[in-house]
Protein backbone atom coordinates (compact mmCIF):
# COMPACT_ATOMS: atom_id res chain seq x y z
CA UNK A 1 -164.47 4.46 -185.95
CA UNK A 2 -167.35 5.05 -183.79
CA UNK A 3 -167.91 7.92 -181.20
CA UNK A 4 -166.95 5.65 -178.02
CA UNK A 5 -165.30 6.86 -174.77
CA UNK A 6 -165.62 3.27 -173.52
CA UNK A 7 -162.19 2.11 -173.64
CA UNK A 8 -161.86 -1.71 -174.35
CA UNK A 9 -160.27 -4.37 -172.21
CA UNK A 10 -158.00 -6.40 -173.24
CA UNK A 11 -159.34 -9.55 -174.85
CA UNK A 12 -158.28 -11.75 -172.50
CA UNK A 13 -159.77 -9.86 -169.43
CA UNK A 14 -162.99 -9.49 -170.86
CA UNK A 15 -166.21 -9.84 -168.74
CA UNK A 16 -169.55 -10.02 -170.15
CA UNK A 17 -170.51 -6.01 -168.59
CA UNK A 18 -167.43 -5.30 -170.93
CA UNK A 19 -169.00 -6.63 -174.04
CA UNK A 20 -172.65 -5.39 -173.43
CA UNK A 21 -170.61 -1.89 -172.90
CA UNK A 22 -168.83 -2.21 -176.04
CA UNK A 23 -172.02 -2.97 -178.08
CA UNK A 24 -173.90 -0.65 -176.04
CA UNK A 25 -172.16 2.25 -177.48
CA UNK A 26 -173.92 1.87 -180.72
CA UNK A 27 -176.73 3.14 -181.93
CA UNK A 28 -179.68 1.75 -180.02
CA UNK A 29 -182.63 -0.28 -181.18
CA UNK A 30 -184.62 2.25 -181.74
CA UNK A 31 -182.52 4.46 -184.07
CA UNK A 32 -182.17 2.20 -186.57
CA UNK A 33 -181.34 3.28 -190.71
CA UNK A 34 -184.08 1.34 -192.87
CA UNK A 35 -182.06 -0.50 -194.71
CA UNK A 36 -180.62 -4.61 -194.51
CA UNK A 37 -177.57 -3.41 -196.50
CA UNK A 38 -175.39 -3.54 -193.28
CA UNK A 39 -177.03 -7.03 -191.73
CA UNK A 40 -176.55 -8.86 -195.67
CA UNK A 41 -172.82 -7.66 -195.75
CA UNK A 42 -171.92 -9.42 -192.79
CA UNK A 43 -173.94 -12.43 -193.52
CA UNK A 44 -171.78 -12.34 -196.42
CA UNK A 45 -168.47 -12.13 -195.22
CA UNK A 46 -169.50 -15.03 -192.29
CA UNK A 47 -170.61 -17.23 -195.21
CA UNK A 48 -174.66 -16.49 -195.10
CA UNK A 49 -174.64 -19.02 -191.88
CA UNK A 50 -178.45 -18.73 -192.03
CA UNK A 51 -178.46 -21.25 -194.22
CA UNK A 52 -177.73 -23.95 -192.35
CA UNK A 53 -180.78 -23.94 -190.38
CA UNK A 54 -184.79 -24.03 -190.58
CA UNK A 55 -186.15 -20.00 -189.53
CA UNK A 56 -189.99 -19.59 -187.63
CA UNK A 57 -189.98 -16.08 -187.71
CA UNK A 58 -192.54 -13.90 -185.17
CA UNK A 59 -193.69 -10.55 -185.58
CA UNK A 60 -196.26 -8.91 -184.30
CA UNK A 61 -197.14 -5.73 -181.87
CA UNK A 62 -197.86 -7.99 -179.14
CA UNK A 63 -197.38 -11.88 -177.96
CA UNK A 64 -193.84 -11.91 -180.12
CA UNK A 65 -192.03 -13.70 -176.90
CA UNK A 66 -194.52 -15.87 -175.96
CA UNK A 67 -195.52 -17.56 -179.15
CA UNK A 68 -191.70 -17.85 -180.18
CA UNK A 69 -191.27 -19.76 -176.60
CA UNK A 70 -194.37 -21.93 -177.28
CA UNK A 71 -193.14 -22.67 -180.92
CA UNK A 72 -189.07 -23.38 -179.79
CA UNK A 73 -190.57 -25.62 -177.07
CA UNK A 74 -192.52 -27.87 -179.38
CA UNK A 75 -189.67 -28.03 -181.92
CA UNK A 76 -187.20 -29.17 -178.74
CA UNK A 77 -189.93 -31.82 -177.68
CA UNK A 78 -189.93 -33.84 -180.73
CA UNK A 79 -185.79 -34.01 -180.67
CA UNK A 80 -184.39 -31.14 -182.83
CA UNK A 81 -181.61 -28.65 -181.64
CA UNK A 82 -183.50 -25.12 -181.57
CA UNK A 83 -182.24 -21.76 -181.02
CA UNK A 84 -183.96 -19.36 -179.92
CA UNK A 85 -183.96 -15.59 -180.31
CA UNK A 86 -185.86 -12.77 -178.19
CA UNK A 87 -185.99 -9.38 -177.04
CA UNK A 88 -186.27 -7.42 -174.65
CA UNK A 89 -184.18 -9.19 -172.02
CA UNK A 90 -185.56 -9.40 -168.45
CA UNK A 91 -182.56 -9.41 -166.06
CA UNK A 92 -179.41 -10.31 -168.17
CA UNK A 93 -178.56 -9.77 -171.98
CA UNK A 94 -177.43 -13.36 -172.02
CA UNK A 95 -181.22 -14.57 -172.40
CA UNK A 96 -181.85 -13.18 -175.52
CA UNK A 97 -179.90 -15.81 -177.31
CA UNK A 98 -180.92 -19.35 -176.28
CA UNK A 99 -179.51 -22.77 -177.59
CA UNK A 100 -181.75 -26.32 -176.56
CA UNK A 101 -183.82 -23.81 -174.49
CA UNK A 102 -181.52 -22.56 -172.07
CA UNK A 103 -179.64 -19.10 -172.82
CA UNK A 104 -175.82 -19.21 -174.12
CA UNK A 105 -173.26 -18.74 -171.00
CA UNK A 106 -171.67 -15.63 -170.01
CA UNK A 107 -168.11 -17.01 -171.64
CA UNK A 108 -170.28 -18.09 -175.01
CA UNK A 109 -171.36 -14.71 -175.14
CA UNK A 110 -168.24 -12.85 -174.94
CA UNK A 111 -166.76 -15.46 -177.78
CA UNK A 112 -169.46 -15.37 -180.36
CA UNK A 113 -168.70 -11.41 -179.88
CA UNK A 114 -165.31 -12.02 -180.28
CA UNK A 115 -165.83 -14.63 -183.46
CA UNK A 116 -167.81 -11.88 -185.26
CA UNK A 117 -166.30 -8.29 -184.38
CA UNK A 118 -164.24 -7.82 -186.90
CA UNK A 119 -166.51 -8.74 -189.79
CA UNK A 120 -168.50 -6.22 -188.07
CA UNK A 121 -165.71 -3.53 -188.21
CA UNK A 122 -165.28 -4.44 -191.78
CA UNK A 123 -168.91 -3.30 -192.30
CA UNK A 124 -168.72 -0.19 -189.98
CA UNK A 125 -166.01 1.06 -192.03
CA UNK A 126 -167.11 0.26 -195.85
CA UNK A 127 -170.89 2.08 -194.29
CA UNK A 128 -168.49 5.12 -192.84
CA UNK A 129 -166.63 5.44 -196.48
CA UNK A 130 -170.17 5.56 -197.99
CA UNK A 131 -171.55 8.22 -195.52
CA UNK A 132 -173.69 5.73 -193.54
CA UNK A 133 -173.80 4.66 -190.06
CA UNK A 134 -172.17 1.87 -188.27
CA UNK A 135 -174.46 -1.20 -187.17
CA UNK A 136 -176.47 -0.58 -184.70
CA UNK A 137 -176.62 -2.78 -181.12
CA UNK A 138 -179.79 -4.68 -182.62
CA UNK A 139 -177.71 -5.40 -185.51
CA UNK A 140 -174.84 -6.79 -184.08
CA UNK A 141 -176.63 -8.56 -181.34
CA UNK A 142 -178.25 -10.32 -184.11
CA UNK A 143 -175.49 -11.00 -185.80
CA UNK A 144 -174.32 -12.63 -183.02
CA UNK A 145 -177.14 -14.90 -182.30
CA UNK A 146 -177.22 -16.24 -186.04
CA UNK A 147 -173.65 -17.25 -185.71
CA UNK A 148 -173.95 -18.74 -182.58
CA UNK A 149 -176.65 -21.11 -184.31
CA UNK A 150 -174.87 -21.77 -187.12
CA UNK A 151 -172.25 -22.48 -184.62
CA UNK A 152 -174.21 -24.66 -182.31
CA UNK A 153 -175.03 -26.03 -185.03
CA UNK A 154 -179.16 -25.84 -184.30
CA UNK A 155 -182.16 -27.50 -186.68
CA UNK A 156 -184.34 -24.58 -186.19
CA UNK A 157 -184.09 -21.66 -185.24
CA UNK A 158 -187.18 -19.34 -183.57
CA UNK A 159 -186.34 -15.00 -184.08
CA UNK A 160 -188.39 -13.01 -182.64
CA UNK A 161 -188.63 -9.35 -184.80
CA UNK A 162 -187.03 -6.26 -183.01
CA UNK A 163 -189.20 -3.91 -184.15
CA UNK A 164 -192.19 -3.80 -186.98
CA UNK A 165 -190.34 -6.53 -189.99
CA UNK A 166 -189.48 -5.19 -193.24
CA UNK A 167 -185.97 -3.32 -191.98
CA UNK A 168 -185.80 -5.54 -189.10
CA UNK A 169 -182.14 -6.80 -188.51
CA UNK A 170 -183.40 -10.21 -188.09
CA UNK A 171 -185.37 -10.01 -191.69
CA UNK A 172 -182.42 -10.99 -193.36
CA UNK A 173 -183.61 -14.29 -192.46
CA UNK A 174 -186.16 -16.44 -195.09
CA UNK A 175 -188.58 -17.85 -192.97
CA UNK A 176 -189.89 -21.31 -193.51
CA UNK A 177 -192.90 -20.72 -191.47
CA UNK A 178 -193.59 -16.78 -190.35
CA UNK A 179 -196.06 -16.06 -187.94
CA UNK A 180 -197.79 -12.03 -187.77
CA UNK A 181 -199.45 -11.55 -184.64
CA UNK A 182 -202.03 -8.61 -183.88
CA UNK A 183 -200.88 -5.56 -185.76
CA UNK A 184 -201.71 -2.82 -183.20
CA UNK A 185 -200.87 0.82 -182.99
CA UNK A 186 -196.83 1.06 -181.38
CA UNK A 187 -193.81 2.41 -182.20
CA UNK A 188 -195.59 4.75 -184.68
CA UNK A 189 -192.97 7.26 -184.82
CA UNK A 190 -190.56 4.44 -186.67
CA UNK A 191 -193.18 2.41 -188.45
CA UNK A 192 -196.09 5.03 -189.59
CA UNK A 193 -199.37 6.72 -188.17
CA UNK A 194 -201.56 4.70 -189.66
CA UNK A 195 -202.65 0.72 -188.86
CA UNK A 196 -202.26 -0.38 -192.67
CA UNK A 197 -198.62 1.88 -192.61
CA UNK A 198 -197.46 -0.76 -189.77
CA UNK A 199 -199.28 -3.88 -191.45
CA UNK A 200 -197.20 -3.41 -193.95
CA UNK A 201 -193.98 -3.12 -192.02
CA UNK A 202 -194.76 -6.30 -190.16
CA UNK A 203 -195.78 -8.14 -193.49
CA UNK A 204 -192.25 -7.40 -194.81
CA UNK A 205 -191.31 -10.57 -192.96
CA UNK A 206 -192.88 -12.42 -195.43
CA UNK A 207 -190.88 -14.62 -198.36
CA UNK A 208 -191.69 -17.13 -200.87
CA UNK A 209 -190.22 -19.55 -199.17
CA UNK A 210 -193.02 -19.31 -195.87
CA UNK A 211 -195.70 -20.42 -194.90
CA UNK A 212 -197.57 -17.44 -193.24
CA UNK A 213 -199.45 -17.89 -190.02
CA UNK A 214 -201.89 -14.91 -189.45
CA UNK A 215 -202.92 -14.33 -185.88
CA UNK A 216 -206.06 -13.15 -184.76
CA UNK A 217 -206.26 -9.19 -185.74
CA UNK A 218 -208.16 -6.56 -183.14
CA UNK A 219 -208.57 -4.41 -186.51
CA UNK A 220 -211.03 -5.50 -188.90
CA UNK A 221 -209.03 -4.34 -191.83
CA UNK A 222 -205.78 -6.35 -191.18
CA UNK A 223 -206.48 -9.82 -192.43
CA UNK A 224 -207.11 -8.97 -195.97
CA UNK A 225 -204.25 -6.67 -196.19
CA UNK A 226 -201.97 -8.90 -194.84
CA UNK A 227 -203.46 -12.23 -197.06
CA UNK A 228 -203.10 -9.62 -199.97
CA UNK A 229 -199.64 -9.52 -199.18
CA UNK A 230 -199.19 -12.92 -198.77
CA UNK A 231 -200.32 -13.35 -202.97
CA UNK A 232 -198.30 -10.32 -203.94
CA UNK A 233 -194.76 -12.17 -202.29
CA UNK A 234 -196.39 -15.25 -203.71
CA UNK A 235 -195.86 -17.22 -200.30
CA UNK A 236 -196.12 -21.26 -200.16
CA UNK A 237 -199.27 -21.07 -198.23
CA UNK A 238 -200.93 -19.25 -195.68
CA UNK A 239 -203.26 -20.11 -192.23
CA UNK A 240 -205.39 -17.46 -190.70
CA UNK A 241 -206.36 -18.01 -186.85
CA UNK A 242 -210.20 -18.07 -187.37
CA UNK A 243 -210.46 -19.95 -190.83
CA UNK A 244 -207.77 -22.84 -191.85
CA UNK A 245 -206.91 -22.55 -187.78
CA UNK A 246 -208.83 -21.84 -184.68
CA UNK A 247 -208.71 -21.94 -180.66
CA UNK A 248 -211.89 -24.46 -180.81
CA UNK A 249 -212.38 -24.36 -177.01
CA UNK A 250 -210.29 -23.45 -173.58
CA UNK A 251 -211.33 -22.87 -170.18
CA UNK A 252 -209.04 -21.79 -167.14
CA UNK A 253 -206.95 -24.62 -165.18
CA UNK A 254 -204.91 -24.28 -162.08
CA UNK A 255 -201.59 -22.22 -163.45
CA UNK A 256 -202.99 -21.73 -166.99
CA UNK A 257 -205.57 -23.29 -169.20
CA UNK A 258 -207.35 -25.60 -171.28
CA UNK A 259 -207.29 -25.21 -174.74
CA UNK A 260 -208.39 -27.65 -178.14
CA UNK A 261 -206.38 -26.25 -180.90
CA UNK A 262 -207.39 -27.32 -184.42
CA UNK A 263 -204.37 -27.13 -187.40
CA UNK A 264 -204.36 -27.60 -190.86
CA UNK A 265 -202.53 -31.13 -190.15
CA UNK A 266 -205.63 -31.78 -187.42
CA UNK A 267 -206.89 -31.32 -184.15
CA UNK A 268 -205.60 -30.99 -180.78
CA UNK A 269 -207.75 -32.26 -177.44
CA UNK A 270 -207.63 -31.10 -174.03
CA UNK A 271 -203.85 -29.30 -174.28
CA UNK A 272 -202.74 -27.61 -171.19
CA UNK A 273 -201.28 -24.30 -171.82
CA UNK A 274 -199.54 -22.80 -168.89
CA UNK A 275 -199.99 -19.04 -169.52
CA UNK A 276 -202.62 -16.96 -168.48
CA UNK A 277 -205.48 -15.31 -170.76
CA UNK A 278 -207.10 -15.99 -173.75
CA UNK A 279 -204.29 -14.27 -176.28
CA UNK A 280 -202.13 -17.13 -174.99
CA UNK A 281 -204.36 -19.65 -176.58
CA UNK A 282 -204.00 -17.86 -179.66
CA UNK A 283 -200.28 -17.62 -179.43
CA UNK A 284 -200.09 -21.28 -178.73
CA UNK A 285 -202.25 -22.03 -181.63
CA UNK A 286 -199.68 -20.04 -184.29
CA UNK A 287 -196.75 -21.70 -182.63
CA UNK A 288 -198.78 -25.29 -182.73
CA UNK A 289 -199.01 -24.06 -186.67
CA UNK A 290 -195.47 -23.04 -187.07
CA UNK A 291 -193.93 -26.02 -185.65
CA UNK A 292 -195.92 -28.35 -188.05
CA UNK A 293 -194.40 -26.56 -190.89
CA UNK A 294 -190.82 -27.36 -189.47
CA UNK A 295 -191.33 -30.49 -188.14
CA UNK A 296 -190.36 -33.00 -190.70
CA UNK A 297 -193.55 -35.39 -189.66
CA UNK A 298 -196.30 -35.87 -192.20
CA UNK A 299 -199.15 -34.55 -190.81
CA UNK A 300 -200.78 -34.33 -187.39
CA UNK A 301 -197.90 -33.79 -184.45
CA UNK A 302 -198.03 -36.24 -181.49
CA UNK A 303 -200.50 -34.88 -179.18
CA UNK A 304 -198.49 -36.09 -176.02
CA UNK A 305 -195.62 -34.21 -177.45
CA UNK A 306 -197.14 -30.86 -178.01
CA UNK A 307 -198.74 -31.30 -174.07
CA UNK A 308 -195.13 -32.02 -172.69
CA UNK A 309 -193.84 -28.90 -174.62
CA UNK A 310 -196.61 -26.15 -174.07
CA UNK A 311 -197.07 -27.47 -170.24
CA UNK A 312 -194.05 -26.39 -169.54
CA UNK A 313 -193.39 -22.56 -171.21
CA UNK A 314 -193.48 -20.05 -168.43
CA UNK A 315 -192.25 -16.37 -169.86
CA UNK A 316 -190.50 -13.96 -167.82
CA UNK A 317 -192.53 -10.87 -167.38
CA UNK A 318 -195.40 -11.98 -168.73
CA UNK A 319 -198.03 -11.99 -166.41
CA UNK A 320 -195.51 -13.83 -163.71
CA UNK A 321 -196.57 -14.54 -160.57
CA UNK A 322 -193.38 -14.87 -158.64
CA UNK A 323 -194.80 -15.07 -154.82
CA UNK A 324 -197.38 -15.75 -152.66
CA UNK A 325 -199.17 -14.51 -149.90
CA UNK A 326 -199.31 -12.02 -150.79
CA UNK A 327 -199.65 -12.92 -154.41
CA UNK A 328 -197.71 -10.71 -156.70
CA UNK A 329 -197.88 -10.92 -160.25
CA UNK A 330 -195.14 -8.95 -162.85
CA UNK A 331 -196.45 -8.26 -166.43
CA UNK A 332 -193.98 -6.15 -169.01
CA UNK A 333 -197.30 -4.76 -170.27
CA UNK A 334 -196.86 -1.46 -171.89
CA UNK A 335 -199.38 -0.40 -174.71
CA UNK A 336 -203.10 -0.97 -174.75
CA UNK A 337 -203.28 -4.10 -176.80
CA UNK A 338 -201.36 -5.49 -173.60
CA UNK A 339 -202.54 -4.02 -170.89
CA UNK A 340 -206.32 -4.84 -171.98
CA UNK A 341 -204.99 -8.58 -172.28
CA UNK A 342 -203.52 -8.34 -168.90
CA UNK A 343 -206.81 -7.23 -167.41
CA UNK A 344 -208.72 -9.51 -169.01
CA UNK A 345 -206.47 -12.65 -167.73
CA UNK A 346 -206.47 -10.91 -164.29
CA UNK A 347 -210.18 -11.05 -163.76
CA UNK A 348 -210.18 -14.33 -165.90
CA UNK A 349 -208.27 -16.62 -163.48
CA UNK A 350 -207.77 -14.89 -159.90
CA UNK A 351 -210.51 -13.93 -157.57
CA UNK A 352 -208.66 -10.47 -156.21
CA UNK A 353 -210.86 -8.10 -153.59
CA UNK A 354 -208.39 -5.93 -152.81
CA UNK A 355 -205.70 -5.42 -156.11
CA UNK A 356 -202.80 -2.91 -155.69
CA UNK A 357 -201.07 -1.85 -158.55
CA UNK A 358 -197.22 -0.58 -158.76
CA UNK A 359 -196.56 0.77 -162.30
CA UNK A 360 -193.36 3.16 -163.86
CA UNK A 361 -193.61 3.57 -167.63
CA UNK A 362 -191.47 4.59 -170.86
CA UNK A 363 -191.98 8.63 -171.19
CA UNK A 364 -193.11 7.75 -175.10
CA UNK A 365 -196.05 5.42 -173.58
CA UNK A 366 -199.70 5.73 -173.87
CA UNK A 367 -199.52 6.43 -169.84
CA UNK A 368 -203.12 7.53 -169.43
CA UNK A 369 -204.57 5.25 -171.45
CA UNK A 370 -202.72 1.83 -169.60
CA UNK A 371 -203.64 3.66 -166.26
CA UNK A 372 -207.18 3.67 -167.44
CA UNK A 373 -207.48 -0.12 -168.73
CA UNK A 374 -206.34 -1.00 -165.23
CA UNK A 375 -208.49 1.56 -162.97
CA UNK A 376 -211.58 -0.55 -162.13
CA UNK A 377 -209.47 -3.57 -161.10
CA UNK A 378 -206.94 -1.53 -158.74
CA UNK A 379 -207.97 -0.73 -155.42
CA UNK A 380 -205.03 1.77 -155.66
CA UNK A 381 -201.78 2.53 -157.32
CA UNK A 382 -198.55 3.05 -156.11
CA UNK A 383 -196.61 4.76 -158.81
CA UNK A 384 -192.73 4.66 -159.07
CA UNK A 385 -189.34 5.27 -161.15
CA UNK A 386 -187.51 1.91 -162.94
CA UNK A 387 -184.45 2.03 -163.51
CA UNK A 388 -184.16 2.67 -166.72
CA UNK A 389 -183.17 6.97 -166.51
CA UNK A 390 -183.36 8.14 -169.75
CA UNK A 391 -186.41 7.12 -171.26
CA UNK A 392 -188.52 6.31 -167.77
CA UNK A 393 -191.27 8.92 -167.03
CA UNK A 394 -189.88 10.73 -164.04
CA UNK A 395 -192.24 10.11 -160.75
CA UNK A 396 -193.66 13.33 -160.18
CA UNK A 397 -194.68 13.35 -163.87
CA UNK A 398 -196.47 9.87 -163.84
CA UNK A 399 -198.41 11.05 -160.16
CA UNK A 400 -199.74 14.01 -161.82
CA UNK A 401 -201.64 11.37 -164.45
CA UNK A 402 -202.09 8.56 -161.89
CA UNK A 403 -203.98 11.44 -159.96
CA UNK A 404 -205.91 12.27 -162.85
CA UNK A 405 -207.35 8.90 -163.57
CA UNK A 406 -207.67 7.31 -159.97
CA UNK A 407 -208.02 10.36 -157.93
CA UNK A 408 -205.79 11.60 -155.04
CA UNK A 409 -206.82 9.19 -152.68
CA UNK A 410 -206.30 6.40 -154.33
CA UNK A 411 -202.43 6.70 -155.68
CA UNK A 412 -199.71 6.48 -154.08
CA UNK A 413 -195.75 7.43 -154.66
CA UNK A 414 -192.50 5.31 -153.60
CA UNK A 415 -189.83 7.50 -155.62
CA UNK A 416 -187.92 3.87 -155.84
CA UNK A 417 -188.53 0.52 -157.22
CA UNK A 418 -187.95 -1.57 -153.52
CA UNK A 419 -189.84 1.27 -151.98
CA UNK A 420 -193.02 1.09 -154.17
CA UNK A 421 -193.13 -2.62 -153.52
CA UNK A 422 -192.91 -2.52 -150.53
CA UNK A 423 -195.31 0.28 -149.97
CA UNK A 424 -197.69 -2.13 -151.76
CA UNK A 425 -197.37 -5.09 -149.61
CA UNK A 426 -197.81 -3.10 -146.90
CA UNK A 427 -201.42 -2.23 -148.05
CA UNK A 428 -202.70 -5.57 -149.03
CA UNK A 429 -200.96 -6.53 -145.86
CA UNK A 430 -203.05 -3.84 -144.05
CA UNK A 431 -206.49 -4.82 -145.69
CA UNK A 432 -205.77 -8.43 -144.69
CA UNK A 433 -207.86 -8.85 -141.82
CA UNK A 434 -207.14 -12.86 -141.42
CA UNK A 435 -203.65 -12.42 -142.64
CA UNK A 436 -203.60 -15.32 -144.94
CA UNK A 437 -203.43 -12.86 -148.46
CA UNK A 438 -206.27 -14.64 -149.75
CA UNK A 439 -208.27 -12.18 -152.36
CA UNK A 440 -205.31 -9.72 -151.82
CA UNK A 441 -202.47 -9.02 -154.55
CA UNK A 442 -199.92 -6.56 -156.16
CA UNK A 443 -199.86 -6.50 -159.63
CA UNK A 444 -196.34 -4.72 -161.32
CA UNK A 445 -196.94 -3.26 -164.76
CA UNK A 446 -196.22 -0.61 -167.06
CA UNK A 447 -192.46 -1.87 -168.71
CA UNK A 448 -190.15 -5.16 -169.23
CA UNK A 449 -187.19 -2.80 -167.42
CA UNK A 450 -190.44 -2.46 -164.37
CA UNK A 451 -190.53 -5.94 -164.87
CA UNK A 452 -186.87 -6.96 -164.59
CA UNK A 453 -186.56 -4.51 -161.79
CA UNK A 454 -188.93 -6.34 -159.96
CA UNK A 455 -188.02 -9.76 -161.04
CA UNK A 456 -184.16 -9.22 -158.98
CA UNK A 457 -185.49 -7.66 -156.75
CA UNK A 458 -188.15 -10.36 -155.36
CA UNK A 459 -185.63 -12.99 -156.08
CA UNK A 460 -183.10 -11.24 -153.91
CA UNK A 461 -185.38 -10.77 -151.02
CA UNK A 462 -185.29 -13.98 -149.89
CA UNK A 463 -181.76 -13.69 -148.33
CA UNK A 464 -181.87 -10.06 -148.31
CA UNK A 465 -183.46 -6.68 -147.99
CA UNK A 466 -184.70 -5.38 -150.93
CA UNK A 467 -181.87 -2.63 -152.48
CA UNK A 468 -181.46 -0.32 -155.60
CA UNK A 469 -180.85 -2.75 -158.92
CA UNK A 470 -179.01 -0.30 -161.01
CA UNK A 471 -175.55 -2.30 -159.76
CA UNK A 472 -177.26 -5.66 -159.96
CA UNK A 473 -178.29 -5.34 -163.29
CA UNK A 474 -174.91 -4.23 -164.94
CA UNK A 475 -174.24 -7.74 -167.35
CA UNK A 476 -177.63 -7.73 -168.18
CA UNK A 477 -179.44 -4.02 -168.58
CA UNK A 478 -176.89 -0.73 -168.15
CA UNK A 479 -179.35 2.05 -166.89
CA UNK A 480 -177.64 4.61 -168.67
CA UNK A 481 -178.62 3.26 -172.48
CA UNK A 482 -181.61 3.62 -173.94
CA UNK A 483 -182.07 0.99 -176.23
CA UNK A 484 -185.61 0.30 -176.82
CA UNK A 485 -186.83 -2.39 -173.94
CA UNK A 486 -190.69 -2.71 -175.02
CA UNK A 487 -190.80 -5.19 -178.46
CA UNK A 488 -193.28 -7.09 -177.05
């Protein structure tokens, strides 16, 4: 029905590597058909199960992850079931779908796949009869997590866009609240060349049931586009960061910040938000906004609540730091909107003399312009292959641009992922004349897969050396597929 050479266990012996294979095998989510046709048939045939819970709905070019954490963490605080929703996955495919906060197990997994796959064979083969394509990996994996919350069965649930929002599996969904982060130039070979051509994609995610949250916007020309938008779909209301909303004050705080949020419903004092850099205050702000709409409290939320909730969100990936001494710090960072925030949180909250950077990057990246963002803070680079082999910019390819930016001296190459760590260590380690790693870090950038990579790989070294993760990673990322890692 589809051109597989993957040949299925049976059900019974089914491990969760088997089911990521199977869904694998589909087009990836990147190499998508715009249309919903596909996603609205099986919602059909499982009963529209959407309906059966509240939607926040995220989109944005950057910050999706974070401000759909912040937002599902409030929700859970104040007593309702939440699901949760998210891409890319760090380390296992299993944390993309989360139920009460805490991703579905391995066995929930393979039986939500199994609950669903044949309505999703029904679709493949009324799209094949009409000269379409089968759903995609995105598609079904979506599939799959709105069942599992109709399942559960949750209150809420928080979905974080794939990609862009208007043909966007998850837009299938109505929101009750949807949130549009900064628009930003990404992905422009699926969702147009221009910055209003990908406004408008994102703004797709819009219904008459939402309220729309509008984040802050690093182009000028995005808030009126998208409010115009907003009147044309003739949404229940919208709050723009900056006018019915604002971050009214933050300041750094061991682990995080500071911040005073003000809502429509009122304002918040003296909230601790543990995430680095000033876009996180932002993010918590449209997930503060969000979770008012789907709270069923009349006006302001308890402000011991919200602190409880947004003290607590820690993201994978986003700038991480996941040891000491030295300090290293992971960040999935991979266009410029992202990189710049990473910077800016970098020399924000930590006091670094002597900064080494490890980076590997998508081939399709902006390479020379993240290596530039991050060239005054590095004291070098150490420049390395994830394992992600078919879209990864091979090593020798990435050193040639490294070189160019940093100059000779100052980059260096570990062709693997342990390797460049290591190699990194080893020169903070070097520079360390009291040996305590104070003022001396590694900072790992450039992908979520460079991310994940490092993520097992630090974890791991704590009973043993570091090794290659390609094996490691096999439930959660198979190296050989190239679905697209970087939505956030």
């Amino acid at each position: 029905m589809w051109p597989m050479s993957y040949e299925v266990p049976e059900v019974e012996n089914l491990s969760l590597a088997d089911v990521y294979r199977e869904i694998m095998m589909r087009a990836p989510e990147h190499d998508f058909d715009p249309s919903l046709e596909r996603m609205q048939k099986v919602m059909d045939y499982l009963g529209q199960p959407a309906q059966s819970f509240k939607v926040i709905h995220v989109t944005g070019t950057n910050g999706k992850g974070s401000t759909a954490r912040m937002a599902e963490a409030i929700c859970r605080a104040y007593g309702l079931r939440t699901g949760l929703y998210t891409s890319p996955h760090v380390e296992k495919i299993t944390e993309r779908i989360c139920v009460d906060g805490q991703p579905i197990s391995d066995e929930r997994f393979i039986d939500m796949w199994l609950q669903v796959k044949d309505f999703v064979e029904m679709v493949d083969c009324e799209s094949l009869e009409q000269g379409g394509p089968c759903m995609s990996f995105f598609e079904v994996l979506t599939t799959m997590a709105i069942w599992t919350f109709a399942d559960s069965p949750v209150d809420v649930a928080i979905v974080e866009v794939g990609m862009g929002g208007r043909w966007d599996a998850t837009n299938v969904l109505d929101g009750d609240a949807s949130i549009i982060g900064p628009v930003d130039m990404d992905h422009m070979q699926w969702l147009g060349d221009t910055i209003e051509q990908i406004a408008g994609e994102k703004a797709g995610i819009m219904k008459p049931t939402s309220t729309v949250i509008i984040g802050p916007q690093p182009h000028e020309q995005i808030p009126a586009l998208l409010e115009d938008y907003a009147r044309e779909v003739g949404v229940q209301a919208f709050v723009r960061d900056g006018v019915e909303a604002e971050v009214s004050s933050r300041a750094a705080a061991v682990g995080g910040q500071m911040v005073t949020l003000r809502t429509p419903q009122g304002v918040y004092e003296h909230i601790p938000v543990s995430m680095f850099g000033e876009h996180q205050a932002h993010n918590a702000l449209a997930a503060l906004c969000a979770a008012e709409v789907v709270i069923p409290v009349a006006g302001q939320l308890d402000a011991d609540v919200v602190t409880q909730a947004l003290s607590a969100v820690k993201v994978p990936g986003r700038i991480e730091v996941i040891r000491r001494s030295p300090t290293i710090i992971i960040d999935g960072g991979h266009n410029e909107n992202a990189v710049n925030a990473l910077r800016a949180a970098l020399e924000e909250n930590f006091s670094f003399t002597d900064l080494v950077g490890v980076v590997s990057m998508m081939k399709d990246k902006e390479v020379e312009t993240v290596l530039g963002i991050m060239e005054p803070i590095l004291s070098k680079v150490v420049v390395t292959q994830n394992s992600w082999t078919n879209r990864v910019m091979p090593v020798d390819e990435l050193e040639k641009i490294a070189v160019s930016v940093f100059g000779e001296d100052r980059v260096l190459r570990a062709d693997t992922m342990p390797d460049a760590i290591q190699t990194a260590v080893d020169e903070v380690d070097a520079n360390d004349e009291l040996g305590i790693g104070l003022g001396h870090g590694v900072v790992i950038f450039g992908s979520f897969v460079t991310a994940g990579d490092a993520r097992i790989l630090l974890k791991e070294r704590h009973n043993a050396e570091l090794k290659n993760t390609k094996e490691d990673r096999a439930a959660g990322v198979d190296t050989d597929f190239s679905h697209d890692d970087e939505q956030d």
